[in-house]
N, C-alpha and C. Protein backbone atom coordinates (compact mmCIF):
# COMPACT_ATOMS: atom_id res chain seq x y z
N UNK A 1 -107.60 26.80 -134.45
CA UNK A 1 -107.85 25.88 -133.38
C UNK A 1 -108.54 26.62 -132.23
N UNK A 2 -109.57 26.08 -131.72
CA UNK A 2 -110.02 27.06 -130.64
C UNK A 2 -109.66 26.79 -129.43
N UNK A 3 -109.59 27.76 -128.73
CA UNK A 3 -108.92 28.26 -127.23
C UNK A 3 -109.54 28.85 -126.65
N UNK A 4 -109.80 28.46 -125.17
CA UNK A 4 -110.94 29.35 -124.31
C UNK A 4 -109.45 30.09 -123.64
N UNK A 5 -110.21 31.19 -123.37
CA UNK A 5 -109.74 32.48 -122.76
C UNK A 5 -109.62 32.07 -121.04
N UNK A 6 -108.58 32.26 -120.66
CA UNK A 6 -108.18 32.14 -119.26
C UNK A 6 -107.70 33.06 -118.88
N UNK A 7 -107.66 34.08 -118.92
CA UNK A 7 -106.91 36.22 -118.59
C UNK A 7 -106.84 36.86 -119.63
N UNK A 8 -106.84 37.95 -119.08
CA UNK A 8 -106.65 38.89 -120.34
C UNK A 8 -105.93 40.02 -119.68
N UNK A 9 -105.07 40.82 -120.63
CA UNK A 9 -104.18 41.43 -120.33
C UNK A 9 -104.33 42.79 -121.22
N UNK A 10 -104.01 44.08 -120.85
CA UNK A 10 -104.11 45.07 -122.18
C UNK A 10 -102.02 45.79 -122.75
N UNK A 11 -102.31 45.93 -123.55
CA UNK A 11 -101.52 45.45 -124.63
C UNK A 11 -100.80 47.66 -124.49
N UNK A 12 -99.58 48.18 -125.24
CA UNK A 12 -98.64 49.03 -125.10
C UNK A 12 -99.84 50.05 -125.47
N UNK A 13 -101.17 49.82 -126.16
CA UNK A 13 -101.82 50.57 -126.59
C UNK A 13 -103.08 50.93 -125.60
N UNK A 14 -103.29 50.19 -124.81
CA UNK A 14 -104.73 49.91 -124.13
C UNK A 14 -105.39 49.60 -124.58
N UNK A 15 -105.26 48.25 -125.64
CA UNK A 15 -106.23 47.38 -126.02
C UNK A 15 -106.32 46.03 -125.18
N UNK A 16 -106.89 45.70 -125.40
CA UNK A 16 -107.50 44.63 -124.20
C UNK A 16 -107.42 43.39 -125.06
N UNK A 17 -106.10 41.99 -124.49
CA UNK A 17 -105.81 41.08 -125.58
C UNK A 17 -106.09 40.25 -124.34
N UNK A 18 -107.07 38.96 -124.90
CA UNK A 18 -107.41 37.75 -124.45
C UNK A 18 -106.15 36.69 -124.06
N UNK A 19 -105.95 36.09 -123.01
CA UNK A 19 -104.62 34.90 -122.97
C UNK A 19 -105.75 33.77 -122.79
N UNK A 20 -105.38 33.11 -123.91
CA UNK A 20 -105.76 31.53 -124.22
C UNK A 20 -105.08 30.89 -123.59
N UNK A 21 -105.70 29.86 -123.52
CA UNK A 21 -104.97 28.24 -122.90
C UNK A 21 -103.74 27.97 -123.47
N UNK A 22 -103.54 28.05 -125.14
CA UNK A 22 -102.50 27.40 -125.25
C UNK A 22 -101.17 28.44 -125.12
N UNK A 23 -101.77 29.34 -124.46
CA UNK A 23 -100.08 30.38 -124.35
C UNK A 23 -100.18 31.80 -125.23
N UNK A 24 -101.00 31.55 -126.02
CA UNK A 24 -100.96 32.76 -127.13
C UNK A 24 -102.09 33.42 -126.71
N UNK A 25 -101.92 35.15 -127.33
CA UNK A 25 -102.82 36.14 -127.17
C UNK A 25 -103.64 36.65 -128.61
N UNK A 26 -104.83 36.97 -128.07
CA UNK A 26 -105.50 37.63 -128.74
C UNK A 26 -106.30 38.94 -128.84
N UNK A 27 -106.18 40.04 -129.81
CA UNK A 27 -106.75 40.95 -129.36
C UNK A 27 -107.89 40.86 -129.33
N UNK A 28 -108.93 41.39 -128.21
CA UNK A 28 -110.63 41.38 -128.34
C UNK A 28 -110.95 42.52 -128.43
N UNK A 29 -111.01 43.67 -129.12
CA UNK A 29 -111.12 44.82 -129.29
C UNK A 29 -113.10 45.25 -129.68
N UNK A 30 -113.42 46.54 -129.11
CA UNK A 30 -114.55 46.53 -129.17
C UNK A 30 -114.70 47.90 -129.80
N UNK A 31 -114.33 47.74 -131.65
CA UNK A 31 -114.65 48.71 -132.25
C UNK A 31 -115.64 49.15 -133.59
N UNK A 32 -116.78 49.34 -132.98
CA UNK A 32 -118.02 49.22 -133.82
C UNK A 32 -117.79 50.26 -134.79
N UNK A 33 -118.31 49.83 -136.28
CA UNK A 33 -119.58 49.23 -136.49
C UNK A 33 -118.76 47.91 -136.94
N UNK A 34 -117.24 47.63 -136.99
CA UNK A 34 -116.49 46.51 -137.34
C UNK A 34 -116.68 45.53 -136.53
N UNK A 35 -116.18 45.75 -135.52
CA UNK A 35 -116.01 44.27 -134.24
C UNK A 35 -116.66 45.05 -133.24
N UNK A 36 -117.97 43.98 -132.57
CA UNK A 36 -118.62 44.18 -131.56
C UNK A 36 -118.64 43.87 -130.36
N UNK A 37 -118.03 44.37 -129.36
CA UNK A 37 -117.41 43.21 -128.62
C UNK A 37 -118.06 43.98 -127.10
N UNK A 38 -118.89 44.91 -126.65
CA UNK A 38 -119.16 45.63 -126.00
C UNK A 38 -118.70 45.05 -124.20
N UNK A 39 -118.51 43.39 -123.93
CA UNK A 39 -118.17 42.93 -122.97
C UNK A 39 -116.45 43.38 -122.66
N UNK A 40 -116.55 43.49 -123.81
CA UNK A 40 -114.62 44.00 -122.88
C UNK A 40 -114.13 45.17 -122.17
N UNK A 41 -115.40 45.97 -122.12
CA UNK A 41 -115.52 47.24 -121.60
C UNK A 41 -115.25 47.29 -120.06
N UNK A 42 -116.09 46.16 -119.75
CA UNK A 42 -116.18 46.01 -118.20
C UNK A 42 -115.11 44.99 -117.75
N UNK A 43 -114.87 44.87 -116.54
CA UNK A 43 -114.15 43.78 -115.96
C UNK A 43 -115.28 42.27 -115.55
N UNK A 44 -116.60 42.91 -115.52
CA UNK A 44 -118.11 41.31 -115.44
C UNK A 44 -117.87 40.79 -116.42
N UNK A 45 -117.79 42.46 -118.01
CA UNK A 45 -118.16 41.61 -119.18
C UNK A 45 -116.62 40.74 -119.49
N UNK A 46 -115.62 40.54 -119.44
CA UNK A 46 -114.32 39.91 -119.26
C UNK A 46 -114.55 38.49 -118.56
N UNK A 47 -114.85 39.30 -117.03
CA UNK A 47 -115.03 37.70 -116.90
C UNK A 47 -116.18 36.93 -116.42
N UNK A 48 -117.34 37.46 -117.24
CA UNK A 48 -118.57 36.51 -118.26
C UNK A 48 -117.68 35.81 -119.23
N UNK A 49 -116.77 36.42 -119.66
CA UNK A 49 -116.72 35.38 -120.94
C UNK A 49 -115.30 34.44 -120.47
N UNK A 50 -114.61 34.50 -119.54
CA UNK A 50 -113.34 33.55 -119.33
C UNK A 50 -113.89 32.06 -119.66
N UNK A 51 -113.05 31.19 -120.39
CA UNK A 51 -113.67 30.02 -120.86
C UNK A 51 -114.29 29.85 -122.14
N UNK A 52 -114.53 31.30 -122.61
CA UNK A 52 -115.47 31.33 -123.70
C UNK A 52 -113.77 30.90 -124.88
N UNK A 53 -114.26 30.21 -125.74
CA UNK A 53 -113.31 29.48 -126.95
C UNK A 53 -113.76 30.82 -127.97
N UNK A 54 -111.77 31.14 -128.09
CA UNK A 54 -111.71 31.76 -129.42
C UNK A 54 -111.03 30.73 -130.85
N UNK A 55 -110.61 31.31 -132.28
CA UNK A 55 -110.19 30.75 -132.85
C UNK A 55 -108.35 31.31 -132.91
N UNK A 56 -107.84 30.22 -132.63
CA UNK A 56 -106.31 30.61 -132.50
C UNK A 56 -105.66 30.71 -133.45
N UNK A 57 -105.81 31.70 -134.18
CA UNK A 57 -104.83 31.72 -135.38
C UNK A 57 -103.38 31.62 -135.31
N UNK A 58 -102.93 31.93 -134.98
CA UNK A 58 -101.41 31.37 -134.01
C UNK A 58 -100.90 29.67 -134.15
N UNK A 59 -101.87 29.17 -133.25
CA UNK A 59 -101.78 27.53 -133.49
C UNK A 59 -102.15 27.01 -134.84
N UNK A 60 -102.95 27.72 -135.63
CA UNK A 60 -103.01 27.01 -137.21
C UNK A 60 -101.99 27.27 -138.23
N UNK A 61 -100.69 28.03 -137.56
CA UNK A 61 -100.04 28.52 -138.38
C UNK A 61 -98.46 27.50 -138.06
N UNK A 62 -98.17 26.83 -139.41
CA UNK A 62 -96.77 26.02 -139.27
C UNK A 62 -95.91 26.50 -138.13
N UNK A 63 -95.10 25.85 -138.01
CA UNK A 63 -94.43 26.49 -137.27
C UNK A 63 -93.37 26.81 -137.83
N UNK A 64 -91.92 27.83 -137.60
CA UNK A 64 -91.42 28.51 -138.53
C UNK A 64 -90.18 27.38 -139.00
N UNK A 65 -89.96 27.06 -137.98
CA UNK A 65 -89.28 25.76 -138.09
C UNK A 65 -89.06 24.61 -139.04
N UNK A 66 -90.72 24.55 -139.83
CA UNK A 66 -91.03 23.47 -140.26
C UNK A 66 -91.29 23.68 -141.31
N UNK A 67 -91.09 25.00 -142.01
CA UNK A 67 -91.40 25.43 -143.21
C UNK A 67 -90.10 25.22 -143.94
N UNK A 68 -90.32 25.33 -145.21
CA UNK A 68 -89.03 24.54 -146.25
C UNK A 68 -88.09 25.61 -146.76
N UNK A 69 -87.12 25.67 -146.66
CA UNK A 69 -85.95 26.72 -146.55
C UNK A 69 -85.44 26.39 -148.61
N UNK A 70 -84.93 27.44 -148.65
CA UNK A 70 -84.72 27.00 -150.37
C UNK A 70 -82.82 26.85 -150.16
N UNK A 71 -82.43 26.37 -151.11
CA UNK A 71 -81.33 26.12 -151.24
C UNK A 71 -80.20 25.03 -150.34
């Protein structure tokens, strides 16, 4: 589900994790030649992108609640 980015916060490691709208975080990590993300370097390039919609993997996932228990 996508979620624009409203703060971002860095994480026990000093990685730099996006806070979405709906409550949940994401890491935006900028580690080439894998993930390119060269805006998270700066505090402009951060917030150039506030608003920018990620995909929330978090929200596509059942909730734990609702999953079917055996027995």
């Amino acid at each position: 589900m996508q979620q624009p980015i409203i703060g971002y916060h860095q994480d026990e490691h000093g990685d730099w994790v996006a806070d979405l709208a709906c409550g949940h975080g994401q890491h935006v990590r900028h580690q080439p030649p894998f993930i390119n993300r060269p805006w998270v370097l700066t505090v402009a390039g951060r917030e150039q992108h506030l608003g920018t919609d990620l995909n929330c993997k978090k929200c596509e996932e059942p909730a734990a609640e609702s999953l079917p228990t055996s027995g």
